[in-house]
PDB file of N, CA and C in Angstrom:
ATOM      1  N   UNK A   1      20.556 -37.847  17.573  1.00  0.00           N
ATOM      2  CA  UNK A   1      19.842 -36.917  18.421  1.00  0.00           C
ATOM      3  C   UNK A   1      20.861 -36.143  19.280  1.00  0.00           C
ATOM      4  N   UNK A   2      20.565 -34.534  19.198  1.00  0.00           N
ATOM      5  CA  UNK A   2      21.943 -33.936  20.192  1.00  0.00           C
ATOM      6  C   UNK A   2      21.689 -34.107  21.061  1.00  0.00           C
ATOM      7  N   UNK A   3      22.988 -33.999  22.192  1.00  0.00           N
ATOM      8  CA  UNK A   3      22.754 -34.137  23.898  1.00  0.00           C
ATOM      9  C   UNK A   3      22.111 -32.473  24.270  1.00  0.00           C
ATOM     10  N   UNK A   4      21.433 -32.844  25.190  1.00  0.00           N
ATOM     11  CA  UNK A   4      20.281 -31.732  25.552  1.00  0.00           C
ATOM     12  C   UNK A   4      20.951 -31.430  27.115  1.00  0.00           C
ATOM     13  N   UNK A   5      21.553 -30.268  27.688  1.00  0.00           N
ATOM     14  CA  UNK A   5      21.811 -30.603  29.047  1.00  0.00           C
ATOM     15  C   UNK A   5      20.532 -30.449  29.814  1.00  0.00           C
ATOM     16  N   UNK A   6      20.704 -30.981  30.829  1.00  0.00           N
ATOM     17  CA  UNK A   6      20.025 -30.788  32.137  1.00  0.00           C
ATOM     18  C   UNK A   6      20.441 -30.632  33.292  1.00  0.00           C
ATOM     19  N   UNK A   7      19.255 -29.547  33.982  1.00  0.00           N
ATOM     20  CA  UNK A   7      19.893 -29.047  35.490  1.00  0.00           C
ATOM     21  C   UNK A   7      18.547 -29.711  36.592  1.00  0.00           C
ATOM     22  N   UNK A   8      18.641 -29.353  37.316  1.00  0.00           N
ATOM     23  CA  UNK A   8      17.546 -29.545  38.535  1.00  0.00           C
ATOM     24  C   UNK A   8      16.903 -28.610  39.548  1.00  0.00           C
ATOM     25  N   UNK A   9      16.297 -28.408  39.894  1.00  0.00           N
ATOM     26  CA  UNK A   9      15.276 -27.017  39.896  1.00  0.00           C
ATOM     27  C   UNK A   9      15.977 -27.233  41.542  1.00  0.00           C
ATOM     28  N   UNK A  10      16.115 -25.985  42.159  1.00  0.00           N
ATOM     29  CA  UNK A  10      16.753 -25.991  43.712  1.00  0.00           C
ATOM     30  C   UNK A  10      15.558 -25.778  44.493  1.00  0.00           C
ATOM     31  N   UNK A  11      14.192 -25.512  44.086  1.00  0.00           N
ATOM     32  CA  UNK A  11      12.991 -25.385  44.900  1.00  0.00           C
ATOM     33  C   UNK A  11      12.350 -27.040  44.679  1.00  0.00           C
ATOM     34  N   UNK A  12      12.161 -27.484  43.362  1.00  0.00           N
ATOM     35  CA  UNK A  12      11.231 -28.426  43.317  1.00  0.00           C
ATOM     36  C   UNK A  12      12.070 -29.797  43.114  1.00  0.00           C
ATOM     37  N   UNK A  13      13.368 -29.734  43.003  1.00  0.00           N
ATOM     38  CA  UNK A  13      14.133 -31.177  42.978  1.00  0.00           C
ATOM     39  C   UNK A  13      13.595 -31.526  41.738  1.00  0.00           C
ATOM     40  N   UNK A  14      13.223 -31.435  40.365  1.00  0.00           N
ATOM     41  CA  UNK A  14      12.902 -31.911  39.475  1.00  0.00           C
ATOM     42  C   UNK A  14      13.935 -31.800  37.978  1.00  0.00           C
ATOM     43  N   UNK A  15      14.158 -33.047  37.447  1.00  0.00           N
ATOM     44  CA  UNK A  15      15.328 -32.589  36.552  1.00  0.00           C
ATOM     45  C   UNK A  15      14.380 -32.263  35.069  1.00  0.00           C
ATOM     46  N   UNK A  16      14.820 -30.634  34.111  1.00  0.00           N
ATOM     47  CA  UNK A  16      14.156 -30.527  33.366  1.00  0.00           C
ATOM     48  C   UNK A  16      15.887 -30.132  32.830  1.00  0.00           C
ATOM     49  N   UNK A  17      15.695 -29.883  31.392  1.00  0.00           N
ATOM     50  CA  UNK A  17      16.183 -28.956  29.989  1.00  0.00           C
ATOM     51  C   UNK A  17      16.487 -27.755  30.473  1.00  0.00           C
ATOM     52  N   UNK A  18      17.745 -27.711  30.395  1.00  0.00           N
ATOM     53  CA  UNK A  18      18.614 -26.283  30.990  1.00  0.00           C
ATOM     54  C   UNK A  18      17.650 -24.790  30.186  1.00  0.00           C
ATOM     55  N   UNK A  19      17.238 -25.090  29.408  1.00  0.00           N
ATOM     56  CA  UNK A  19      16.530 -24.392  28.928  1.00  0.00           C
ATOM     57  C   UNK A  19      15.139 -23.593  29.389  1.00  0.00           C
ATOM     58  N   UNK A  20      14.590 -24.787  30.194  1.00  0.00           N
ATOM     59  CA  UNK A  20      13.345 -24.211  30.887  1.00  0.00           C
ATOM     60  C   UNK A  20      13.545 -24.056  32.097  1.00  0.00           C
ATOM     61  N   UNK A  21      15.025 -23.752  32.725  1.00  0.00           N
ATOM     62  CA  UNK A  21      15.351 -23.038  33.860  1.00  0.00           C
ATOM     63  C   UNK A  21      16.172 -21.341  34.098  1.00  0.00           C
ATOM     64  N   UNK A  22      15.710 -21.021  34.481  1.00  0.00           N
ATOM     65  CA  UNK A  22      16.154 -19.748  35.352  1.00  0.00           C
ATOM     66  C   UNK A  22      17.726 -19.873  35.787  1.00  0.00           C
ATOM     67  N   UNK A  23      18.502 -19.205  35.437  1.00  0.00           N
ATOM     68  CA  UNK A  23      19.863 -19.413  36.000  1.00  0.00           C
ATOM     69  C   UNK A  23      20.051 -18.294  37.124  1.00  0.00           C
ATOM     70  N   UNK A  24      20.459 -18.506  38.213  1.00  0.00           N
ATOM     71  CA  UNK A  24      20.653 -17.498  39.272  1.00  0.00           C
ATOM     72  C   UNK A  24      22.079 -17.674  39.401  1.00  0.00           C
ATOM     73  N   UNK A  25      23.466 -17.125  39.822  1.00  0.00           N
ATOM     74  CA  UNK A  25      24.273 -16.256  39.771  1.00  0.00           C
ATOM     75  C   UNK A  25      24.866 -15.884  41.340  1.00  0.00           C
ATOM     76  N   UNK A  26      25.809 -16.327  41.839  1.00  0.00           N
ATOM     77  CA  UNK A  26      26.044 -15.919  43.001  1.00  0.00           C
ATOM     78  C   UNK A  26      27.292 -14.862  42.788  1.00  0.00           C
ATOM     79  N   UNK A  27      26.957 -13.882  43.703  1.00  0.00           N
ATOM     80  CA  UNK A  27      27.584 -12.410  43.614  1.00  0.00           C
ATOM     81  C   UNK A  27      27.819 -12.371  44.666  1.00  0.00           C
ATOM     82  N   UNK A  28      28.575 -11.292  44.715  1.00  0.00           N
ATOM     83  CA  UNK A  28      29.156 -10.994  46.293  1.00  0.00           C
ATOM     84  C   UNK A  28      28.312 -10.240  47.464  1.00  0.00           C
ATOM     85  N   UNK A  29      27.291  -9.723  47.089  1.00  0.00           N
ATOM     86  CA  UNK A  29      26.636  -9.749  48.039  1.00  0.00           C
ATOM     87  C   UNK A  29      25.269 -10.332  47.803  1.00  0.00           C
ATOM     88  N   UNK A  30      24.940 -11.436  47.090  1.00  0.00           N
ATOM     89  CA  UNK A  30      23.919 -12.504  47.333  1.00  0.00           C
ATOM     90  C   UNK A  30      23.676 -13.141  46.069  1.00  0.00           C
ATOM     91  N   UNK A  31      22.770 -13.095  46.023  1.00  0.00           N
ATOM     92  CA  UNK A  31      22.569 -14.057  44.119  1.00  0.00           C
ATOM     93  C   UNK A  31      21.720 -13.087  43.077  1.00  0.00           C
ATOM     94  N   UNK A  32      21.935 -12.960  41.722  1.00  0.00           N
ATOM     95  CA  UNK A  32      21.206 -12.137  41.056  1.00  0.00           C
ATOM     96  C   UNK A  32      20.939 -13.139  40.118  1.00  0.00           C
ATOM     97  N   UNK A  33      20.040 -12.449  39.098  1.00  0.00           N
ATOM     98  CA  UNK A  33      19.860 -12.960  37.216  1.00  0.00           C
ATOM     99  C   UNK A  33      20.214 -12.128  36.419  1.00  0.00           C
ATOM    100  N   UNK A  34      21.689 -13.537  35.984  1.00  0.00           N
ATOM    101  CA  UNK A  34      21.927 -12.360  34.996  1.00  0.00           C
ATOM    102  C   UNK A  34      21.294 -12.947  33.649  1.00  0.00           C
ATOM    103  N   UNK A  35      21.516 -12.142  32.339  1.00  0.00           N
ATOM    104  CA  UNK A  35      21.025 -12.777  30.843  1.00  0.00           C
ATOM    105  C   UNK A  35      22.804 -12.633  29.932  1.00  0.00           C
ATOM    106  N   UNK A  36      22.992 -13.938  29.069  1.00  0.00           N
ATOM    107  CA  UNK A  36      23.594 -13.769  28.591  1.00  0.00           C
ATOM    108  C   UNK A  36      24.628 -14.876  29.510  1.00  0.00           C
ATOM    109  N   UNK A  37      26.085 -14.709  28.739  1.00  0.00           N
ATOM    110  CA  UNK A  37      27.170 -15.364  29.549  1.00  0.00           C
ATOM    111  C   UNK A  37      27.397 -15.079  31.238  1.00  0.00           C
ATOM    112  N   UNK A  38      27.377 -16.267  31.442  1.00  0.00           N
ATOM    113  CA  UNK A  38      27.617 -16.212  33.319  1.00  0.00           C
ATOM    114  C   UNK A  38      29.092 -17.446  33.589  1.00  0.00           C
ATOM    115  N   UNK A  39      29.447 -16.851  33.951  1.00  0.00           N
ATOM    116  CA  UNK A  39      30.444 -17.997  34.845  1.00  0.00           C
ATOM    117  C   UNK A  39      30.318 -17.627  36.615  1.00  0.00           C
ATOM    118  N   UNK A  40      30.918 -18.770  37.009  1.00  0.00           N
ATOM    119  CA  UNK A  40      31.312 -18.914  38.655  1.00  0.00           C
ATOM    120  C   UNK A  40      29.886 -20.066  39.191  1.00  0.00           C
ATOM    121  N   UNK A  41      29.629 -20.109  40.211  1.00  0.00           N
ATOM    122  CA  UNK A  41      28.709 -20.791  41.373  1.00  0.00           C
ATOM    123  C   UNK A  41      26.953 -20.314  40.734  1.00  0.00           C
ATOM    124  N   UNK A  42      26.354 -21.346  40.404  1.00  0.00           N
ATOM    125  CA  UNK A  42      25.141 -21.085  40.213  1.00  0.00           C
ATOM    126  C   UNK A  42      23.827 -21.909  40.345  1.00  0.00           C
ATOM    127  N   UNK A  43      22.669 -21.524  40.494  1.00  0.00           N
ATOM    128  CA  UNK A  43      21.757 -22.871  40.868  1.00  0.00           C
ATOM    129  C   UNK A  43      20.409 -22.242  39.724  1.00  0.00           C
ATOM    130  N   UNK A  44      19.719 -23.159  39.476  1.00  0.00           N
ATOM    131  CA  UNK A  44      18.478 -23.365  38.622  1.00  0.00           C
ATOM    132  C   UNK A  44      17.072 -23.212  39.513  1.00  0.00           C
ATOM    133  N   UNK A  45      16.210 -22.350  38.856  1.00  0.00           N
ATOM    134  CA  UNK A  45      14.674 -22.762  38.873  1.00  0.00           C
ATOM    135  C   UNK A  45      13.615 -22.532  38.018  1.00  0.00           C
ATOM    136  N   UNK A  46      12.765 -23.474  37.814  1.00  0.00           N
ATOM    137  CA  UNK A  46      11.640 -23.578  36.778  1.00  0.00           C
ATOM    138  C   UNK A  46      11.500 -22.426  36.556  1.00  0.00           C
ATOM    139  N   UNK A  47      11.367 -21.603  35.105  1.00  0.00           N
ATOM    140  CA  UNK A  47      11.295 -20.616  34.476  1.00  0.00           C
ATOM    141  C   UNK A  47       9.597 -20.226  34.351  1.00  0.00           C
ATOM    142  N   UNK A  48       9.136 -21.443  34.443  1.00  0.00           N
ATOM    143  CA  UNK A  48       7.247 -21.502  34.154  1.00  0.00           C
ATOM    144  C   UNK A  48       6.614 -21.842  35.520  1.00  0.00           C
ATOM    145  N   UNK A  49       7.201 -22.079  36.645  1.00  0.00           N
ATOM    146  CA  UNK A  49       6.205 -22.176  37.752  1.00  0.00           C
ATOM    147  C   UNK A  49       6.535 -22.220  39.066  1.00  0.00           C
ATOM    148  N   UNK A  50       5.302 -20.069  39.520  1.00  0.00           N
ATOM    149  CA  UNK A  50       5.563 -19.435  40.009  1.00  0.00           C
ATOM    150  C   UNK A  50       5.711 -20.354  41.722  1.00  0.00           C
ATOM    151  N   UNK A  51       5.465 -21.472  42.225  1.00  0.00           N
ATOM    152  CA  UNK A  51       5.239 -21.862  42.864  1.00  0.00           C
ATOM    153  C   UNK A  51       6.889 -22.178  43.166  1.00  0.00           C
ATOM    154  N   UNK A  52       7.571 -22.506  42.541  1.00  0.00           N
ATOM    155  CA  UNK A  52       9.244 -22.577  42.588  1.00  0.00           C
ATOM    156  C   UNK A  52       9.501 -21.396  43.160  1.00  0.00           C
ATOM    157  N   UNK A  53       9.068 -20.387  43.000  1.00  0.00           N
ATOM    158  CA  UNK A  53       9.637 -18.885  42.955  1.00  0.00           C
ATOM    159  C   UNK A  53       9.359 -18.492  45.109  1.00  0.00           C
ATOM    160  N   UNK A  54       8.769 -19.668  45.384  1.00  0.00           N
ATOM    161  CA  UNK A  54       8.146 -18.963  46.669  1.00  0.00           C
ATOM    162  C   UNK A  54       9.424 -18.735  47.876  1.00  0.00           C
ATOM    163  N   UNK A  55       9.428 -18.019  48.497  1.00  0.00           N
ATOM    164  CA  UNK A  55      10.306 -17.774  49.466  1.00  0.00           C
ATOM    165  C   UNK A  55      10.658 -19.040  50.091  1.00  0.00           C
ATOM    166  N   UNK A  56       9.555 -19.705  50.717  1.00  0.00           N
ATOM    167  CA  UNK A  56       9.580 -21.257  51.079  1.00  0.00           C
ATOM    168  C   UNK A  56      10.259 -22.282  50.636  1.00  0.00           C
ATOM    169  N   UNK A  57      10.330 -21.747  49.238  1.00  0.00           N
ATOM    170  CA  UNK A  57      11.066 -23.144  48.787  1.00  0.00           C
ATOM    171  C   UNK A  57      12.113 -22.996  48.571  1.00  0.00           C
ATOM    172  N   UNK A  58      12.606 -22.080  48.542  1.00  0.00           N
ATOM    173  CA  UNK A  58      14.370 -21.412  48.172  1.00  0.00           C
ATOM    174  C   UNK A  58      14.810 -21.847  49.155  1.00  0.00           C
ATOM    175  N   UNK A  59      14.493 -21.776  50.281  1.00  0.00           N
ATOM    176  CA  UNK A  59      14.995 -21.222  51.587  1.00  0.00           C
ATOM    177  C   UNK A  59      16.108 -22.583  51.976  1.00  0.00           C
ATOM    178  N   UNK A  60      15.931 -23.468  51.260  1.00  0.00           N
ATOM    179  CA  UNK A  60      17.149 -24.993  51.624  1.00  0.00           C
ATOM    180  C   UNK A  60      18.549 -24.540  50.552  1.00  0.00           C
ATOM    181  N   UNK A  61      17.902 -23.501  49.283  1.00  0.00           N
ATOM    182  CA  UNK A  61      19.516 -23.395  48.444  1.00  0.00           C
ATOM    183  C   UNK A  61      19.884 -22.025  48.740  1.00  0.00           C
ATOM    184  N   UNK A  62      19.059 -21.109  49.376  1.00  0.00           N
ATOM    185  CA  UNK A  62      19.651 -19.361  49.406  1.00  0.00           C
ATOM    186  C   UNK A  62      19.773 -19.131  50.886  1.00  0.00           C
ATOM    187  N   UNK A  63      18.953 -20.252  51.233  1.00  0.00           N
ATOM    188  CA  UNK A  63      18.928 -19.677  53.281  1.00  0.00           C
ATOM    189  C   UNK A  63      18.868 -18.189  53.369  1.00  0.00           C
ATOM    190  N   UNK A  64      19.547 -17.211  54.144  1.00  0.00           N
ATOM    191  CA  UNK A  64      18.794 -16.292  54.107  1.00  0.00           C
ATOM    192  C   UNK A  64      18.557 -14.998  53.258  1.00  0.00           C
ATOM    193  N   UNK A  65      19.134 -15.595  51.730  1.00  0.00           N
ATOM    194  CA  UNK A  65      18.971 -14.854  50.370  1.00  0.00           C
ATOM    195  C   UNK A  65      17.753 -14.877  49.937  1.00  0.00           C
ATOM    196  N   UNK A  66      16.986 -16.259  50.631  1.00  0.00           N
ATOM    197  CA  UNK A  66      16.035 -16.533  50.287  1.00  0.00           C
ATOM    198  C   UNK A  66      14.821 -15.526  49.897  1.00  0.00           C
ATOM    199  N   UNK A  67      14.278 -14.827  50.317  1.00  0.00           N
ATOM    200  CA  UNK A  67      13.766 -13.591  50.211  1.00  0.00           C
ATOM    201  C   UNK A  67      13.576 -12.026  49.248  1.00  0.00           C
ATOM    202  N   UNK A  68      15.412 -11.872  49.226  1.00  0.00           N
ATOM    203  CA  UNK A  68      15.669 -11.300  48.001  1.00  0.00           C
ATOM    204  C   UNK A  68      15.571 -12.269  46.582  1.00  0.00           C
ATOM    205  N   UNK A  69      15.623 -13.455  46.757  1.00  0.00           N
ATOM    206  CA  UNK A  69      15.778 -14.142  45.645  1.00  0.00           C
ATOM    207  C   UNK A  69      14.270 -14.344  45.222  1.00  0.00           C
ATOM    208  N   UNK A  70      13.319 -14.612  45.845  1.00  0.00           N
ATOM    209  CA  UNK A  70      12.069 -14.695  45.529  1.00  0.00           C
ATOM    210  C   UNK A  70      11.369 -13.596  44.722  1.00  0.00           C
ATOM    211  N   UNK A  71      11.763 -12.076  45.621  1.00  0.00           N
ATOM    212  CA  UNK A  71      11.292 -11.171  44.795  1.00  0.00           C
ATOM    213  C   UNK A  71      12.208 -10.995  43.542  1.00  0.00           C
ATOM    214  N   UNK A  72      13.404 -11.407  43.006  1.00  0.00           N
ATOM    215  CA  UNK A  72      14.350 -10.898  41.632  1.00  0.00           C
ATOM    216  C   UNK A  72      13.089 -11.476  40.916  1.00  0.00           C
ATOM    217  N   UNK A  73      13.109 -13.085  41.114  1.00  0.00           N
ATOM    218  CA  UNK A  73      12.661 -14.013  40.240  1.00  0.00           C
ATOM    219  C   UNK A  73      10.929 -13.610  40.056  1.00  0.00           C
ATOM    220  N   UNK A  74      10.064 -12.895  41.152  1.00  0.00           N
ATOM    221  CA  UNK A  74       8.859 -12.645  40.900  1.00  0.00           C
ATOM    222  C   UNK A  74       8.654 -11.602  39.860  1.00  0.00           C
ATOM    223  N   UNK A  75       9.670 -10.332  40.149  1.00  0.00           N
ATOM    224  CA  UNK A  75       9.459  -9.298  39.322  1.00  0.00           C
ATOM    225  C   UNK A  75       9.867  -9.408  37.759  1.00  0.00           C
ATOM    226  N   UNK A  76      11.023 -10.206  37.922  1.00  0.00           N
ATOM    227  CA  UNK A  76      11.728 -10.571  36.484  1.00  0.00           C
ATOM    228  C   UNK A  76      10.591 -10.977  35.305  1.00  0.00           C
ATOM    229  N   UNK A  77       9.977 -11.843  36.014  1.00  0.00           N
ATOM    230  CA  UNK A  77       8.849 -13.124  35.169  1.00  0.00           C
ATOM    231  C   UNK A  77       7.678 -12.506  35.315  1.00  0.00           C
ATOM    232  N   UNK A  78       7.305 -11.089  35.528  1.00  0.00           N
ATOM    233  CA  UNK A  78       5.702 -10.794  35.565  1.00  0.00           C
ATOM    234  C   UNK A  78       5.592 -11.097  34.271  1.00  0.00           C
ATOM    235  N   UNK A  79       4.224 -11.350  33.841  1.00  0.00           N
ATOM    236  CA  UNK A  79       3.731 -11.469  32.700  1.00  0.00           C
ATOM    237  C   UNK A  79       2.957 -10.238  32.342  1.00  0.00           C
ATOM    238  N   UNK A  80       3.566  -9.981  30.556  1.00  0.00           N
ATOM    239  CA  UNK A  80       2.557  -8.678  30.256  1.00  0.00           C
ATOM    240  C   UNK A  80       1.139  -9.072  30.072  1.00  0.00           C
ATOM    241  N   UNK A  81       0.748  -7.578  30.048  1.00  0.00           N
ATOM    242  CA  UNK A  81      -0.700  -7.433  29.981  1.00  0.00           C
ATOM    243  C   UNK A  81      -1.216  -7.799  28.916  1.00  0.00           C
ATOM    244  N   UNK A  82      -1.898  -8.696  28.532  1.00  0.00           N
ATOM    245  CA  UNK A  82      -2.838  -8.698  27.214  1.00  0.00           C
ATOM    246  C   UNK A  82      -3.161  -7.302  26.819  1.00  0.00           C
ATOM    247  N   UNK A  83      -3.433  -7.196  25.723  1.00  0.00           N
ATOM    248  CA  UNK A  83      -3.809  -6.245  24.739  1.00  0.00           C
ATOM    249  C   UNK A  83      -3.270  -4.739  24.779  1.00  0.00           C
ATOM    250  N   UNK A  84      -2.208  -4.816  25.647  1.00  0.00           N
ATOM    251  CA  UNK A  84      -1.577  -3.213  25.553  1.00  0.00           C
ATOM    252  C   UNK A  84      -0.533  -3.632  24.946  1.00  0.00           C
ATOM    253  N   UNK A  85      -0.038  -2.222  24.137  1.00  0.00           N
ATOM    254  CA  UNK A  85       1.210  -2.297  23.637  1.00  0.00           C
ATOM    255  C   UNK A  85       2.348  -2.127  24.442  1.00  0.00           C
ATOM    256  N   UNK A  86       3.669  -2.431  24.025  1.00  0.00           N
ATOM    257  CA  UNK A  86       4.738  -2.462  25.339  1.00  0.00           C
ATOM    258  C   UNK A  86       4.499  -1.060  25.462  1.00  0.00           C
ATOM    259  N   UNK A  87       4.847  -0.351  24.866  1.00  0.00           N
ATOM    260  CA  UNK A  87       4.567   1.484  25.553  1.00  0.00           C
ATOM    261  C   UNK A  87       3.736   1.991  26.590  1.00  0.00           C
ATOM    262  N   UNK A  88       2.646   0.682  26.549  1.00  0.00           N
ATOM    263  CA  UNK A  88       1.322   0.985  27.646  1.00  0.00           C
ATOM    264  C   UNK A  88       1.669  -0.031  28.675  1.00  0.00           C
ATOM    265  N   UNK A  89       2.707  -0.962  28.570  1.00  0.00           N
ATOM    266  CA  UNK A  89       2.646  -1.541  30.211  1.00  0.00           C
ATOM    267  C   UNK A  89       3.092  -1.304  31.228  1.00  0.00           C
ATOM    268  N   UNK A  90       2.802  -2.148  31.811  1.00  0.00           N
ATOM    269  CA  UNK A  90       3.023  -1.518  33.516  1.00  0.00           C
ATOM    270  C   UNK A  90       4.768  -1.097  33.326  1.00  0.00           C
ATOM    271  N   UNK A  91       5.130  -0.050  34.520  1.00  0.00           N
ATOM    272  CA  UNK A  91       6.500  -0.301  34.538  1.00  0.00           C
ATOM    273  C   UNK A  91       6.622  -0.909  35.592  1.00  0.00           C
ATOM    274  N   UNK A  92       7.591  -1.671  35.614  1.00  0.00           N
ATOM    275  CA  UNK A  92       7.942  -2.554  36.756  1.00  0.00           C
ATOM    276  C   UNK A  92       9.280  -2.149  37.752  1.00  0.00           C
ATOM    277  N   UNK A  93       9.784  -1.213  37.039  1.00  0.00           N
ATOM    278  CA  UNK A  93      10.972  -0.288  37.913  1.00  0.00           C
ATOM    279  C   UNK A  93      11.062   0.110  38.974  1.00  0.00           C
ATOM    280  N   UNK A  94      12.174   0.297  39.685  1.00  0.00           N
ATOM    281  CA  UNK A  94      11.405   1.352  41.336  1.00  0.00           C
ATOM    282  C   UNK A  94      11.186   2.204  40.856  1.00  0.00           C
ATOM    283  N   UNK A  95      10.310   3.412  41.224  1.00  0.00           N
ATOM    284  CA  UNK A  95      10.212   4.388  41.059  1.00  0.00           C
ATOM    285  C   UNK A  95      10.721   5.565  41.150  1.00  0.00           C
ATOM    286  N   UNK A  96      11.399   6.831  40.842  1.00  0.00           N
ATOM    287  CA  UNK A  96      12.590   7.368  40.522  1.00  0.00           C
ATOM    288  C   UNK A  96      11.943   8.659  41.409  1.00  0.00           C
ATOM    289  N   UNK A  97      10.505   8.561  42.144  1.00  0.00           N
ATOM    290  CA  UNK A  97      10.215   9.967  43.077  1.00  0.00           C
ATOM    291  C   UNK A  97      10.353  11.518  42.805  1.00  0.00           C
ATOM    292  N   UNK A  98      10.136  10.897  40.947  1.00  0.00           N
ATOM    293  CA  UNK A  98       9.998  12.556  40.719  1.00  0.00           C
ATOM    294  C   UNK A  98       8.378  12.118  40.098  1.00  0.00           C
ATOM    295  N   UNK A  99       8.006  13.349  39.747  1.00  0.00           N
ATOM    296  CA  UNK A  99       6.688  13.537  39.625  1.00  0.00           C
ATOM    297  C   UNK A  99       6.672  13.347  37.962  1.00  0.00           C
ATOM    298  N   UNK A 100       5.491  12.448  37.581  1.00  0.00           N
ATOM    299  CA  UNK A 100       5.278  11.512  36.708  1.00  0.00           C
ATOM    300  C   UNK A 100       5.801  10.125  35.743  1.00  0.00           C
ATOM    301  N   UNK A 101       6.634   9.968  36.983  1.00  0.00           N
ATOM    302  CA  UNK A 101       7.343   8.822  37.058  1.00  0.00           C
ATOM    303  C   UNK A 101       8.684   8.236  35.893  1.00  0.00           C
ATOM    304  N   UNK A 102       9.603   9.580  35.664  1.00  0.00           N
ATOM    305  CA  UNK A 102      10.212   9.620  34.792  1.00  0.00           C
ATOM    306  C   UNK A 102      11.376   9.844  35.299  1.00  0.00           C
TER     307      UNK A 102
END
């Protein structure tokens, strides 16, 4: 059987499969998500539950990142819409303040 790593969620203290965590990324001016190869300083949270994601619970591993880190991880993980095609979903971007949102 292969070795499976594991990390531990920095909101819920729970050890799961590096896999069903979120990798966050410390940068120089706070923490991001990146995809793909990461090196340097980094911490984990449950990829499936939004309740990890709350400002509240960060707030012991980001202190006062805490906040920005809640919203990366909220917007990152919206879930699409049933029955539209990707062309029809929401955009989730800031908005670029020209007129029809392009």
């Amino acid at each position: 059987m292969p070795h499976t790593p594991e990390r531990t969620c920095v909101a819920c203290r729970r050890k799961r499969p590096q896999a069903d965590l979120t990798r966050l990324t410390r940068v120089l001016d706070g923490w991001t998500l990146q995809r793909g190869a990461r090196a340097g300083r980094g911490a984990y949270v449950c990829a499936d539950s939004p309740a990890c994601w709350a400002e509240r619970r960060l707030r012991r591993a980001f202190g006062a990142h805490a906040p920005a880190v809640s919203a990366q991880l909220s917007v990152a993980t919206l879930p699409e819409e049933p029955g539209l095609p990707q062309s029809q979903q929401r955009n989730t971007a800031a908005p670029s303040g020209r007129p029809g949102g392009s």
